[in-house]
PDB file of N, CA and C in Angstrom:
ATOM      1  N   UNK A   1     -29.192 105.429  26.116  1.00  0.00           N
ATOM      2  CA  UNK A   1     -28.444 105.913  24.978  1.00  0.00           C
ATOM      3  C   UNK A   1     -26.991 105.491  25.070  1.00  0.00           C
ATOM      4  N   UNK A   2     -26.556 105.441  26.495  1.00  0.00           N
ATOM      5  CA  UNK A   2     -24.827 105.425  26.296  1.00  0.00           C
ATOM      6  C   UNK A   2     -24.828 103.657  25.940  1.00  0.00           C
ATOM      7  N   UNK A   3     -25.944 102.148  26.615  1.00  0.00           N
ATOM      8  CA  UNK A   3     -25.981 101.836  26.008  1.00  0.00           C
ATOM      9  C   UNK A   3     -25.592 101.744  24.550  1.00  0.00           C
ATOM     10  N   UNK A   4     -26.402 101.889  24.062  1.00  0.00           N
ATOM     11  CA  UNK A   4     -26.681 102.130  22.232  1.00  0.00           C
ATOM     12  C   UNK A   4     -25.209 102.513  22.077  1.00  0.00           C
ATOM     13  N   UNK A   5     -24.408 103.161  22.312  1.00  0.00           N
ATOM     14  CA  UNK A   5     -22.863 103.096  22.156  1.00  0.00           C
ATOM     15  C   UNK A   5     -22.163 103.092  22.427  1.00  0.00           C
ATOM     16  N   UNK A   6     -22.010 102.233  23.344  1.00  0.00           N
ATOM     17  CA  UNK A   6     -21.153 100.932  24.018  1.00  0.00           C
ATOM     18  C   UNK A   6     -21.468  99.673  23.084  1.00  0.00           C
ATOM     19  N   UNK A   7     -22.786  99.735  22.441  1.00  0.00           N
ATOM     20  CA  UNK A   7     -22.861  98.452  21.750  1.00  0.00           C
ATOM     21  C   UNK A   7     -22.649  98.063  20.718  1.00  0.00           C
ATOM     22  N   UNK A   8     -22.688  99.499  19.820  1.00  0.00           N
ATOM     23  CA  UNK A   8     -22.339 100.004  18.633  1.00  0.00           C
ATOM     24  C   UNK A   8     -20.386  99.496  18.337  1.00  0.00           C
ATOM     25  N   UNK A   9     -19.839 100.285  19.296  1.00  0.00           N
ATOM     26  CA  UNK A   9     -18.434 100.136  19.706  1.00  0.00           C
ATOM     27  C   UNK A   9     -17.810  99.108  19.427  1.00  0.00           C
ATOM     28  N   UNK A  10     -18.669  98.408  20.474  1.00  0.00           N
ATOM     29  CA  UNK A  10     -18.114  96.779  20.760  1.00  0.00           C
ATOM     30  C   UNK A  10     -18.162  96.056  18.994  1.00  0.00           C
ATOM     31  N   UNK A  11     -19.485  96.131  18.494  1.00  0.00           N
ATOM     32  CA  UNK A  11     -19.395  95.458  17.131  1.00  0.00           C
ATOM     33  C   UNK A  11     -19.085  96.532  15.950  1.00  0.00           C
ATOM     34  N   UNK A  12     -18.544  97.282  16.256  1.00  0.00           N
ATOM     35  CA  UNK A  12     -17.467  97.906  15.037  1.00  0.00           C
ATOM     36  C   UNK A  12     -15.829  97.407  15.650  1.00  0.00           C
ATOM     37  N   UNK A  13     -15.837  97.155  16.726  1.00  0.00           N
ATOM     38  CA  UNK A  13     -14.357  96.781  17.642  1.00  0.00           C
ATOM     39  C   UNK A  13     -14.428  95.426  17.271  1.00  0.00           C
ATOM     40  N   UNK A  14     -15.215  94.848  16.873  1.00  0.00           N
ATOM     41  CA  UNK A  14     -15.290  93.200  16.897  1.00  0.00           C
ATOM     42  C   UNK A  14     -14.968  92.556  15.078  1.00  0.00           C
ATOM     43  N   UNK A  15     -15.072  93.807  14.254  1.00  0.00           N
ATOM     44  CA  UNK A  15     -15.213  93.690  12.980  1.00  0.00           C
ATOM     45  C   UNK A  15     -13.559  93.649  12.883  1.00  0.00           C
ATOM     46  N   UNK A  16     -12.938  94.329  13.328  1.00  0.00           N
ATOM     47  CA  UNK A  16     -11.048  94.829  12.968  1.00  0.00           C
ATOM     48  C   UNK A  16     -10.951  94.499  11.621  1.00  0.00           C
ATOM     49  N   UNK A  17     -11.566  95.476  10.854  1.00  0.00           N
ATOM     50  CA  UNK A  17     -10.862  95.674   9.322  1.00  0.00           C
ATOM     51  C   UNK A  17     -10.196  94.293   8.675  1.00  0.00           C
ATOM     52  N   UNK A  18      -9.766  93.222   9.455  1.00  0.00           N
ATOM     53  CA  UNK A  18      -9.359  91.903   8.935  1.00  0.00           C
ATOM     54  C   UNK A  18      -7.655  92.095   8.059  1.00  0.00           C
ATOM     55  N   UNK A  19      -7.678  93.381   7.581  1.00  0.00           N
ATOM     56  CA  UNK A  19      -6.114  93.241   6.930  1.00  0.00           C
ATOM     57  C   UNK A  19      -6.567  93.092   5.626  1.00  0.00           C
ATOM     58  N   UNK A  20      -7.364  92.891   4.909  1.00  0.00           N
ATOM     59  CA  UNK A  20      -7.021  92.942   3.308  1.00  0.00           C
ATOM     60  C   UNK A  20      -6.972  91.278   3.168  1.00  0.00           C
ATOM     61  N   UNK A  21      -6.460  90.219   3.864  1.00  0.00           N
ATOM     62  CA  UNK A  21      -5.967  89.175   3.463  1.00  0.00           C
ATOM     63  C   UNK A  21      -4.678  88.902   2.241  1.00  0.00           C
ATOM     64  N   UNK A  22      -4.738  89.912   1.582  1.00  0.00           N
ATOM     65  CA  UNK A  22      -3.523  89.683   0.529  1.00  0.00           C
ATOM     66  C   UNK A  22      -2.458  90.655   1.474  1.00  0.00           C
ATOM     67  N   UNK A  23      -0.951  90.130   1.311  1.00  0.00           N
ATOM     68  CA  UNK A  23       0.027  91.194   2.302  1.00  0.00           C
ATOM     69  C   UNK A  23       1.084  91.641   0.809  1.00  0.00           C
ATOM     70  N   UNK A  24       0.777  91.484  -0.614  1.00  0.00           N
ATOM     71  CA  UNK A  24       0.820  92.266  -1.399  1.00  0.00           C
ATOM     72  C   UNK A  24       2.439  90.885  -2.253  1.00  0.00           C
ATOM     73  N   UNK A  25       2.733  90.090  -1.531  1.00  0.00           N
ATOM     74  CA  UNK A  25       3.491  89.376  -1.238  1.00  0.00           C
ATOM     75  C   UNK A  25       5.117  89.980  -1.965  1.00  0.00           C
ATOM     76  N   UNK A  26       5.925  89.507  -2.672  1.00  0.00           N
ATOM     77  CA  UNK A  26       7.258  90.357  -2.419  1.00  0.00           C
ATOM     78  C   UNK A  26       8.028  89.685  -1.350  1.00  0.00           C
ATOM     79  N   UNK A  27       9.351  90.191  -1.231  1.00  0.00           N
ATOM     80  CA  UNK A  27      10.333  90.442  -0.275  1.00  0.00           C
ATOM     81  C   UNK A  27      10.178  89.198   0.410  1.00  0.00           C
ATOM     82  N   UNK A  28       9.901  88.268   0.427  1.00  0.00           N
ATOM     83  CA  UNK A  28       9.995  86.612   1.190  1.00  0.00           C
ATOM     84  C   UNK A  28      10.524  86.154   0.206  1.00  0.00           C
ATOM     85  N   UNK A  29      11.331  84.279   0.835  1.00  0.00           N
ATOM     86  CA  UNK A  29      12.421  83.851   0.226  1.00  0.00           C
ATOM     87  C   UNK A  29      11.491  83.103  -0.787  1.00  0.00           C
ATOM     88  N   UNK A  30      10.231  82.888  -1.128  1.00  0.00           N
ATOM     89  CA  UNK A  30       9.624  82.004  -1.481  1.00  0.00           C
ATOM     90  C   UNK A  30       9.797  80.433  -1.642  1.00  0.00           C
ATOM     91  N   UNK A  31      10.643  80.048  -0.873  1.00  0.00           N
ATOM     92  CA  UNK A  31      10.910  78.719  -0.707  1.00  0.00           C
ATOM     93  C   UNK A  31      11.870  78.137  -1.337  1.00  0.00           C
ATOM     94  N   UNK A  32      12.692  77.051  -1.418  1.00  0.00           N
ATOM     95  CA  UNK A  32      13.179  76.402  -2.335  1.00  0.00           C
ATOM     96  C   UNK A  32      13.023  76.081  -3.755  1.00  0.00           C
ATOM     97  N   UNK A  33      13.770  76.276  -4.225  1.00  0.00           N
ATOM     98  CA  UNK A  33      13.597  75.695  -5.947  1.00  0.00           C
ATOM     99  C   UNK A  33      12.955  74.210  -5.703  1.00  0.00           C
ATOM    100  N   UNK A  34      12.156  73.892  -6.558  1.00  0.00           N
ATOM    101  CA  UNK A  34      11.894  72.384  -7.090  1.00  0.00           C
ATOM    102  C   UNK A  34      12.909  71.923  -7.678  1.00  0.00           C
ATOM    103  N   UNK A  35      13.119  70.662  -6.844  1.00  0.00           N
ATOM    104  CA  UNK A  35      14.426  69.796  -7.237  1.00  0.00           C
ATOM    105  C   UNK A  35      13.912  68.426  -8.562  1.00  0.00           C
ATOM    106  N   UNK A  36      14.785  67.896  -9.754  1.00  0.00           N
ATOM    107  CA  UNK A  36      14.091  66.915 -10.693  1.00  0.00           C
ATOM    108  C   UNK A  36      15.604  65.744 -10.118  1.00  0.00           C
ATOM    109  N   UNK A  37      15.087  64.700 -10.779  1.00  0.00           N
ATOM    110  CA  UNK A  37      15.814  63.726 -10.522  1.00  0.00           C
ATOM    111  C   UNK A  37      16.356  63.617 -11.865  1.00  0.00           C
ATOM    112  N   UNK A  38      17.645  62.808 -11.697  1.00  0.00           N
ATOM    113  CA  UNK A  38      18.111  62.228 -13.538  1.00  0.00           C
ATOM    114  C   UNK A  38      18.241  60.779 -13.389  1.00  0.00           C
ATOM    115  N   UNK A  39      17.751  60.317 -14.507  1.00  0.00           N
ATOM    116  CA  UNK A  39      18.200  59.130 -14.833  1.00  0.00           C
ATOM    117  C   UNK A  39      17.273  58.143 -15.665  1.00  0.00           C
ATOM    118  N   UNK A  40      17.218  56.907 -15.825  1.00  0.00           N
ATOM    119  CA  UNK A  40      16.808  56.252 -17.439  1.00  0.00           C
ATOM    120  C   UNK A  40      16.720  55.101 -17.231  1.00  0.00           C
ATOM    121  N   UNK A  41      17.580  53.986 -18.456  1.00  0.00           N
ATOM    122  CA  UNK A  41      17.098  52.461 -18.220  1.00  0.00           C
ATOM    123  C   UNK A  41      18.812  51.803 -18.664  1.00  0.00           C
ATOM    124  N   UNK A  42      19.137  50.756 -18.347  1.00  0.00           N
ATOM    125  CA  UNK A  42      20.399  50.140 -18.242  1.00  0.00           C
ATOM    126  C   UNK A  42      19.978  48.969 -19.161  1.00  0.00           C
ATOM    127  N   UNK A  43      19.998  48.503 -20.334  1.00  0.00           N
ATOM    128  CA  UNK A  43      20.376  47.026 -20.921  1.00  0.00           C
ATOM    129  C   UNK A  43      21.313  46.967 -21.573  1.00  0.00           C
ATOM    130  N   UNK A  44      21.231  44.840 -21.514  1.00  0.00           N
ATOM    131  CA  UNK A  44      22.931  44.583 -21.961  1.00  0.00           C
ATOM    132  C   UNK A  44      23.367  44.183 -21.354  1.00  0.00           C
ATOM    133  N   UNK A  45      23.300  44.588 -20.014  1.00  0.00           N
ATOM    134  CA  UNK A  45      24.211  44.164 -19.019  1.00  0.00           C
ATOM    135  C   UNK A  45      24.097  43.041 -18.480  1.00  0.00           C
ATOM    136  N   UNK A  46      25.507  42.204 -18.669  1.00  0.00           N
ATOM    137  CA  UNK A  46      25.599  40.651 -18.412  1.00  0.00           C
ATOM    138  C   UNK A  46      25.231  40.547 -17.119  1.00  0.00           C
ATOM    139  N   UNK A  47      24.970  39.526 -16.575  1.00  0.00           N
ATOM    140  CA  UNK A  47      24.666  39.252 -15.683  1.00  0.00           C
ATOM    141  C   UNK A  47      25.965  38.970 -14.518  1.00  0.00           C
ATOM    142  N   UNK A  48      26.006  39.261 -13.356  1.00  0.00           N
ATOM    143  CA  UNK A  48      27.126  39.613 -12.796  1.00  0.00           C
ATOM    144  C   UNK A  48      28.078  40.686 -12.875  1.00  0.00           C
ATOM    145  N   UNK A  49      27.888  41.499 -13.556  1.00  0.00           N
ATOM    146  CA  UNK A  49      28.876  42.402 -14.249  1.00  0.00           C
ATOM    147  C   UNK A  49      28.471  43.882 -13.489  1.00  0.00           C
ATOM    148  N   UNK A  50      28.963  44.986 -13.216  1.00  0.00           N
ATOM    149  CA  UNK A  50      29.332  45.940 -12.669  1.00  0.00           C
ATOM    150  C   UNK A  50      29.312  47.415 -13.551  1.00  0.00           C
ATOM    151  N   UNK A  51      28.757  48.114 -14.017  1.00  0.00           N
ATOM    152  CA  UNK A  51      29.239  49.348 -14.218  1.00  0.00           C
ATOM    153  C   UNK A  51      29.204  50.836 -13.259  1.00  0.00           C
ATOM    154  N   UNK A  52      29.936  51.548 -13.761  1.00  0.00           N
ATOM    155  CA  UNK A  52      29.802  53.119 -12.796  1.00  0.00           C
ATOM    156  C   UNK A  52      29.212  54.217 -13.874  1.00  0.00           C
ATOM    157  N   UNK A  53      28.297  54.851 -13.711  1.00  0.00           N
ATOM    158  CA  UNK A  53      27.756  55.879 -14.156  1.00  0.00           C
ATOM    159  C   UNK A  53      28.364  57.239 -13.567  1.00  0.00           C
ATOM    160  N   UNK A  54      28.391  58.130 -14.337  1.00  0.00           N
ATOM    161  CA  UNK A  54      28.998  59.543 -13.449  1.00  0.00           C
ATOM    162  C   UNK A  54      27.929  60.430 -14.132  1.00  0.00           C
ATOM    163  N   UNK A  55      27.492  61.187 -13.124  1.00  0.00           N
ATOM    164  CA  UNK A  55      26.923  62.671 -13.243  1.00  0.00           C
ATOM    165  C   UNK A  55      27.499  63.706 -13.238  1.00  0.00           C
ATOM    166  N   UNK A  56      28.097  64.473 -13.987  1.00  0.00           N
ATOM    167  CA  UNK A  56      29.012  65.353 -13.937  1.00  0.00           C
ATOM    168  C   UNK A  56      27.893  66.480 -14.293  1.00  0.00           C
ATOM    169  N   UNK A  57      27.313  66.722 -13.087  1.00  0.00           N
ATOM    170  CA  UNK A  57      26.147  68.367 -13.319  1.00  0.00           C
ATOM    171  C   UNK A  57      26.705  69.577 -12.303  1.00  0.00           C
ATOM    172  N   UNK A  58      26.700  70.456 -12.701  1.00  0.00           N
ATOM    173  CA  UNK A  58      26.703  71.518 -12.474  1.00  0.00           C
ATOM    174  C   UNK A  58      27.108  71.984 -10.814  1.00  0.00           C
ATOM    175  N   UNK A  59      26.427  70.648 -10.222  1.00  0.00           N
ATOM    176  CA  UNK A  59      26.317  70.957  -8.556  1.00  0.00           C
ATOM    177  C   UNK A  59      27.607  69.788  -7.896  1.00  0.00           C
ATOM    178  N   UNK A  60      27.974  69.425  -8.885  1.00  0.00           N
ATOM    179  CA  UNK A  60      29.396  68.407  -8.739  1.00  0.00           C
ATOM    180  C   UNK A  60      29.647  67.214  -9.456  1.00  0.00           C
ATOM    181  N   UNK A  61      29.569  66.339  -9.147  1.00  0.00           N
ATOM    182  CA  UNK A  61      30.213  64.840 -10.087  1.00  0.00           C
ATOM    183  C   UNK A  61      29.375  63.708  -8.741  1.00  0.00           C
ATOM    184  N   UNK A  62      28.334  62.998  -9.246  1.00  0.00           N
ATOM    185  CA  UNK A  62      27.738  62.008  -8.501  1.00  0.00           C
ATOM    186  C   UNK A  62      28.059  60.591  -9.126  1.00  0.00           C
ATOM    187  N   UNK A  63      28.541  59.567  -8.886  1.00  0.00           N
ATOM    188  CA  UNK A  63      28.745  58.052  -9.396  1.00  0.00           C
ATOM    189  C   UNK A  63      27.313  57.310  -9.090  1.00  0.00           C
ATOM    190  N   UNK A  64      27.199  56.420  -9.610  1.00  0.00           N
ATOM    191  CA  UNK A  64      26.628  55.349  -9.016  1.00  0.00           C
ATOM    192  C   UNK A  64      26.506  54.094 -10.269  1.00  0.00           C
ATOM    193  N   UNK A  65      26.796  53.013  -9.047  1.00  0.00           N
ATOM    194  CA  UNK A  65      27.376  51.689  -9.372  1.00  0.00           C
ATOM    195  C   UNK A  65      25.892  51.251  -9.316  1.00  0.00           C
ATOM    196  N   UNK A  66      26.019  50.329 -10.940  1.00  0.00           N
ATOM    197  CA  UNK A  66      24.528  49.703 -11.364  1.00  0.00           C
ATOM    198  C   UNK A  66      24.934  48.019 -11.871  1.00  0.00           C
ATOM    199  N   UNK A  67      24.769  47.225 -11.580  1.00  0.00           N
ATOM    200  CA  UNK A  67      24.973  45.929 -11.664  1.00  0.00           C
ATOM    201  C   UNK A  67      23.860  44.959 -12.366  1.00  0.00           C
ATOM    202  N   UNK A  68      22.603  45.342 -12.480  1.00  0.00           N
ATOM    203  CA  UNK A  68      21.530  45.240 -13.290  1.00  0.00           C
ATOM    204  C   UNK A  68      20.827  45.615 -14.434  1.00  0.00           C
ATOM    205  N   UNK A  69      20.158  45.268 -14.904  1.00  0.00           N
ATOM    206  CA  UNK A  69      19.414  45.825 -16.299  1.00  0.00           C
ATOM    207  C   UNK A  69      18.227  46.729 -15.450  1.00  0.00           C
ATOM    208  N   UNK A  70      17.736  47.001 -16.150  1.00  0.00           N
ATOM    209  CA  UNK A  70      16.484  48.038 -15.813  1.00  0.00           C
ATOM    210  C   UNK A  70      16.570  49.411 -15.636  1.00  0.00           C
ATOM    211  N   UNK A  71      15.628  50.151 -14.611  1.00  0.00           N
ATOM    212  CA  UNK A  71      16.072  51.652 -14.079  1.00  0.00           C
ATOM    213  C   UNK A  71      16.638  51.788 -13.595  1.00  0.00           C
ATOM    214  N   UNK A  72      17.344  53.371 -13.489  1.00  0.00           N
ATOM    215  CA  UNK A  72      18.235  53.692 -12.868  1.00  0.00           C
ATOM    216  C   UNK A  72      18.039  55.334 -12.246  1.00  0.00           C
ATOM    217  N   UNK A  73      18.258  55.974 -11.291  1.00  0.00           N
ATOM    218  CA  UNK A  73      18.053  57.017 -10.903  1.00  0.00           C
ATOM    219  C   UNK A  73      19.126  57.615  -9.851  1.00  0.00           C
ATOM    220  N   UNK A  74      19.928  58.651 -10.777  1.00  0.00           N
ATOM    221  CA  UNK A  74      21.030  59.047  -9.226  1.00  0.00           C
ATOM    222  C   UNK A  74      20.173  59.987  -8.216  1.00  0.00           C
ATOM    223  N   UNK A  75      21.529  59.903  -6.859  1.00  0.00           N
ATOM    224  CA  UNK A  75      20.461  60.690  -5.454  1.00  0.00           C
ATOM    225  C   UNK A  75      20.412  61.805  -5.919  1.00  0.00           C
ATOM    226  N   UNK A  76      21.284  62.548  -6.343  1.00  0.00           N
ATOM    227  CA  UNK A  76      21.642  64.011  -6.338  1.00  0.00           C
ATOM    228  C   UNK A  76      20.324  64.358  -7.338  1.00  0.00           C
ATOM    229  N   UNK A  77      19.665  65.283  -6.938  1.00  0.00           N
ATOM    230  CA  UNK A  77      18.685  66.197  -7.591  1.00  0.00           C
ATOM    231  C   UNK A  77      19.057  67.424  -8.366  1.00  0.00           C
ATOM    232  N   UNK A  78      18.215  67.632  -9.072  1.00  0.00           N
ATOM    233  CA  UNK A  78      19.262  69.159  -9.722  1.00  0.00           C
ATOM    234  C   UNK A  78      17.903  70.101  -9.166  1.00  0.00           C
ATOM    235  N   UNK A  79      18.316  71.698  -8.723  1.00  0.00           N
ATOM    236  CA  UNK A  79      17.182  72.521  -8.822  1.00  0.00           C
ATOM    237  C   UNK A  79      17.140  72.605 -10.393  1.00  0.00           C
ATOM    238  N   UNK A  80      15.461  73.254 -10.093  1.00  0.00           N
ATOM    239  CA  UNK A  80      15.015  73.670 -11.343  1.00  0.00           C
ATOM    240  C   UNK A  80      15.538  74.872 -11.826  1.00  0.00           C
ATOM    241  N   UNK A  81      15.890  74.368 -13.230  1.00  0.00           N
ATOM    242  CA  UNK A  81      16.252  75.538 -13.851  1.00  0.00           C
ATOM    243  C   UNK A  81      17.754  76.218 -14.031  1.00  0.00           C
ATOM    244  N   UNK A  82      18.727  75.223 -13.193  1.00  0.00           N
ATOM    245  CA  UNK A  82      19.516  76.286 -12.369  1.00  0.00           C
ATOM    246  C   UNK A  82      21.257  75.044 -12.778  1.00  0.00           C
ATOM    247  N   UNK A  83      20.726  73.730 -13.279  1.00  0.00           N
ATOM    248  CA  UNK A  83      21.561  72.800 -13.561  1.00  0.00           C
ATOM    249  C   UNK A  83      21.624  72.344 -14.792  1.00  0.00           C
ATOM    250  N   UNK A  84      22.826  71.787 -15.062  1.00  0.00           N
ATOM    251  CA  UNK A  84      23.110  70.995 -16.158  1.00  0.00           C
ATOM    252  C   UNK A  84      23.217  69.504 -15.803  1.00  0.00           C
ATOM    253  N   UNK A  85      23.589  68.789 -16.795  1.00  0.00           N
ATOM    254  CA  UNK A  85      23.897  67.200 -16.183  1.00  0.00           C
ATOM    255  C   UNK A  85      24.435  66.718 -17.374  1.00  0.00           C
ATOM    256  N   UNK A  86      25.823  65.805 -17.578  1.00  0.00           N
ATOM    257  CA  UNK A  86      26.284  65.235 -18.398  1.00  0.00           C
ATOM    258  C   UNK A  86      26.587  63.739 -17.872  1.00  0.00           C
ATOM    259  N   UNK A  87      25.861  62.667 -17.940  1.00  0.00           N
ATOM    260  CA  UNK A  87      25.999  61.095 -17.969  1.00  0.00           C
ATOM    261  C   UNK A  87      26.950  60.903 -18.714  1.00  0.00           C
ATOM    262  N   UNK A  88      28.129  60.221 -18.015  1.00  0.00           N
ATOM    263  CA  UNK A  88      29.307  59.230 -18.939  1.00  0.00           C
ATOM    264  C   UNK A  88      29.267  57.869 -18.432  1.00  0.00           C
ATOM    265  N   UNK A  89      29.806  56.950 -19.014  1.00  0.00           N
ATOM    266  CA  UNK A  89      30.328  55.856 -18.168  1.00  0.00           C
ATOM    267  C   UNK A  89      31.831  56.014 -17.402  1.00  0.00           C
ATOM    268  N   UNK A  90      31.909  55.994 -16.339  1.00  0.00           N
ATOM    269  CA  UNK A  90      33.182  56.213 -15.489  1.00  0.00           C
ATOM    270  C   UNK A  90      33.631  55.023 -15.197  1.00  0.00           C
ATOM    271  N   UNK A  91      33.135  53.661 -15.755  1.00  0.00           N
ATOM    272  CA  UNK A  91      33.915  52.549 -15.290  1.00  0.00           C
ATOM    273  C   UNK A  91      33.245  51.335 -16.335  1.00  0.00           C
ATOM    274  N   UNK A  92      33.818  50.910 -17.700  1.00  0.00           N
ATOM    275  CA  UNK A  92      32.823  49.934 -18.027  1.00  0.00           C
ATOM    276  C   UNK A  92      32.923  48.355 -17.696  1.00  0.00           C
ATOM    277  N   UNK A  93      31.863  47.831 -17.556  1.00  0.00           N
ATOM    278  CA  UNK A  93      31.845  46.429 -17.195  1.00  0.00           C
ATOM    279  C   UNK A  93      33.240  45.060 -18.007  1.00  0.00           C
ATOM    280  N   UNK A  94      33.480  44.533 -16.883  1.00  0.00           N
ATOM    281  CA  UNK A  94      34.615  43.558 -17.721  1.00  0.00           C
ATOM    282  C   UNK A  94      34.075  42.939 -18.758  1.00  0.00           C
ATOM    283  N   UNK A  95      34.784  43.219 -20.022  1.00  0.00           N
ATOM    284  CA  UNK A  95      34.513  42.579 -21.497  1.00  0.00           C
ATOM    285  C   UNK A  95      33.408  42.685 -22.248  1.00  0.00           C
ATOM    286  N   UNK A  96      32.904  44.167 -21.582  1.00  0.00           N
ATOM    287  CA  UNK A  96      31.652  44.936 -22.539  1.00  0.00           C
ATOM    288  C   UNK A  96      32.084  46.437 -22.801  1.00  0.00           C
ATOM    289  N   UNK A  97      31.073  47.030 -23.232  1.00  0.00           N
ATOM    290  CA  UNK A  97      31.459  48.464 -23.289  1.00  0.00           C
ATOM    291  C   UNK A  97      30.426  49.133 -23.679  1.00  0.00           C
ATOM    292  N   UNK A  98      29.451  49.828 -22.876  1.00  0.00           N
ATOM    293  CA  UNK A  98      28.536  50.746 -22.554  1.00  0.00           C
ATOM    294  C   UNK A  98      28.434  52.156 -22.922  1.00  0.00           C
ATOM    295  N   UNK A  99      27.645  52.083 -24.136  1.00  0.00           N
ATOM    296  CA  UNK A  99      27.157  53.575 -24.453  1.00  0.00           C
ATOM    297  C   UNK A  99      26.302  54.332 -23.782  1.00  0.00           C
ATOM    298  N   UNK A 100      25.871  55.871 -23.728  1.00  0.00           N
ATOM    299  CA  UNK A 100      24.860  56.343 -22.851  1.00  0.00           C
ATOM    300  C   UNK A 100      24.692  57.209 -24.083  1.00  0.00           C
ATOM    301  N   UNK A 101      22.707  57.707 -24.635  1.00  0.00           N
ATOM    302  CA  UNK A 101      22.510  58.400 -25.400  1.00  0.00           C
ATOM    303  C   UNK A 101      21.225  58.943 -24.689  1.00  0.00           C
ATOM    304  N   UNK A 102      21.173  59.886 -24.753  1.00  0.00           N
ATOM    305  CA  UNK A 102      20.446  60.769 -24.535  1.00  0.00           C
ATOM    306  C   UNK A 102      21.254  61.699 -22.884  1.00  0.00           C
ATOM    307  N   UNK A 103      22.400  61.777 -23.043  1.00  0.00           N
ATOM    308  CA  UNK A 103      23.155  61.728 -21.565  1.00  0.00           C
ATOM    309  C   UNK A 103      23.382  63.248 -21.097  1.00  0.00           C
ATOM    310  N   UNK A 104      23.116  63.949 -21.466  1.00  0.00           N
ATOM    311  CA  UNK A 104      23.272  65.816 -21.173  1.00  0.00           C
ATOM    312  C   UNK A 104      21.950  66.014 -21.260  1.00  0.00           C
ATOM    313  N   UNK A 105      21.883  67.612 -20.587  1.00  0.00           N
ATOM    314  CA  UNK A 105      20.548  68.188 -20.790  1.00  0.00           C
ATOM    315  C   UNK A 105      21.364  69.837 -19.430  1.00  0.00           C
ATOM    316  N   UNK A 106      20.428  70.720 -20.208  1.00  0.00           N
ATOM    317  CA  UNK A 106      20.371  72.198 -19.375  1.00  0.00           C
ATOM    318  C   UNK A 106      19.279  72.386 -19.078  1.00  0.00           C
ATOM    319  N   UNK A 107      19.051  73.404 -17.858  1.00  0.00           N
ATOM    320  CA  UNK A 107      17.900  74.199 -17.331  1.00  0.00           C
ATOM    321  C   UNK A 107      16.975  73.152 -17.276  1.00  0.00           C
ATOM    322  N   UNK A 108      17.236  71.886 -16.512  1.00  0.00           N
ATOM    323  CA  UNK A 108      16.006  71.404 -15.931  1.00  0.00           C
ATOM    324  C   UNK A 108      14.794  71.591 -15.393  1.00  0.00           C
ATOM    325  N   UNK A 109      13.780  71.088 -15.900  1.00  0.00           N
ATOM    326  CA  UNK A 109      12.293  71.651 -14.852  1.00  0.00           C
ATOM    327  C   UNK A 109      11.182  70.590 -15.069  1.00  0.00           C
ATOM    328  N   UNK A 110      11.974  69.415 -15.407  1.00  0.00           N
ATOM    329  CA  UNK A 110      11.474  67.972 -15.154  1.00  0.00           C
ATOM    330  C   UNK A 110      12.446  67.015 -14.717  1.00  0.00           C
ATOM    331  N   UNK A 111      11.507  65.558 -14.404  1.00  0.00           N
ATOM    332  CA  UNK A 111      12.902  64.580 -13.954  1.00  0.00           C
ATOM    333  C   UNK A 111      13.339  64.393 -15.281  1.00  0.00           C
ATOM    334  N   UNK A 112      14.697  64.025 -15.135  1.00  0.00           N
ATOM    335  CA  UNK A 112      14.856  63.373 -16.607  1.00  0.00           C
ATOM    336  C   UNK A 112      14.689  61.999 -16.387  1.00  0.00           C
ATOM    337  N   UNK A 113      14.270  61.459 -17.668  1.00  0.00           N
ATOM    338  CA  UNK A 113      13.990  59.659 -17.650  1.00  0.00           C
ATOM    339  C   UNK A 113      14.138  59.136 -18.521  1.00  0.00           C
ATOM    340  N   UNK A 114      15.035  59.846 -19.110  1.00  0.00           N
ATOM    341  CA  UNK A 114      15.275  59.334 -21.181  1.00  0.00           C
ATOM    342  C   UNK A 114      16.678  59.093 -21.410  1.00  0.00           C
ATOM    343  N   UNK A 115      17.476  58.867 -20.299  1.00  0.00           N
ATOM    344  CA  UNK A 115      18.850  58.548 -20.447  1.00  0.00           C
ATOM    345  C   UNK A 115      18.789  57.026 -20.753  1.00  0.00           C
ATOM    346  N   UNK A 116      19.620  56.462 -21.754  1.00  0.00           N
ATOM    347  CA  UNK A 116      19.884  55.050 -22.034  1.00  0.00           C
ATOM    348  C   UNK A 116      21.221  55.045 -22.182  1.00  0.00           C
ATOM    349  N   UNK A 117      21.248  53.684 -21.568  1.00  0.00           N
ATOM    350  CA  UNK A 117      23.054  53.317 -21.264  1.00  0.00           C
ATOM    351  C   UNK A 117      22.939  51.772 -21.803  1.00  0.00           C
ATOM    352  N   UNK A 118      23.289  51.791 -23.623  1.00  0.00           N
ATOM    353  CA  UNK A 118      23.337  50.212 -23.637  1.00  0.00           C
ATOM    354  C   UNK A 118      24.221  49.608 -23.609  1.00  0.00           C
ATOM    355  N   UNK A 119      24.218  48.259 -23.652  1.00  0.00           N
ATOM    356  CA  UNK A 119      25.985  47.394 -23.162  1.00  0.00           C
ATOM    357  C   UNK A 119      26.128  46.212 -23.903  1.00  0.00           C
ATOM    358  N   UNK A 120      27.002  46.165 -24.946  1.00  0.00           N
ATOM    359  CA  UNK A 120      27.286  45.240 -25.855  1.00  0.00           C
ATOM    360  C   UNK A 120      28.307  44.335 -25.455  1.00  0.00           C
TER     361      UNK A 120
END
């Protein structure tokens, strides 16, 4: 008999209730925001020629120097939700002059990829 529960014991001791698996969640940092990228397509631009793009978003002022036609993408990421972004030209190419349309946007929660910067 004492058998029989000792054995009983052991496999109710072996079961441990497991916890529920859900811990009800709450009160954790849940991670980082999702970060989007900005940026678009560059034509026009002569060949040899130089411009500066500025990001003036929310999380500071990012440049970047584009010397080609095609895409373009600055480093700086915006979190989601949480940024703005205004594209200017901060430097235009010698003996052109570069528009940007589609160049702002708020509360990101995609990349942007619809910025155009053309150059006459």
């Amino acid at each position: 008999m004492r058998a029989a529960i000792l054995g009983a014991g052991v496999l109710l001791g072996a079961c441990g209730g497991g916890g529920g698996g859900y811990d009800g969640g709450g009160g954790g940092s849940g991670g980082a925001l999702p970060t989007y990228s900005v940026g678009g397509m560059v034509s026009g631009l002569q060949g040899g020629k130089t411009l500066v793009l500025q990001n003036n978003s929310s999380s500071g002022s990012t440049d970047l120097m584009i010397s080609a036609n095609g895409p373009f993408t600055f480093a700086t990421q915006l979190a989601y939700g949480m940024n703005s972004y205004v594209i200017v030209v901060a430097t235009q190419p010698a003996g052109q002059t570069c528009t940007v349309a589609n160049g702002s946007g708020t509360n990101v929660g995609t990349n942007v990829t619809n910025v155009t910067v053309t150059c006459t």
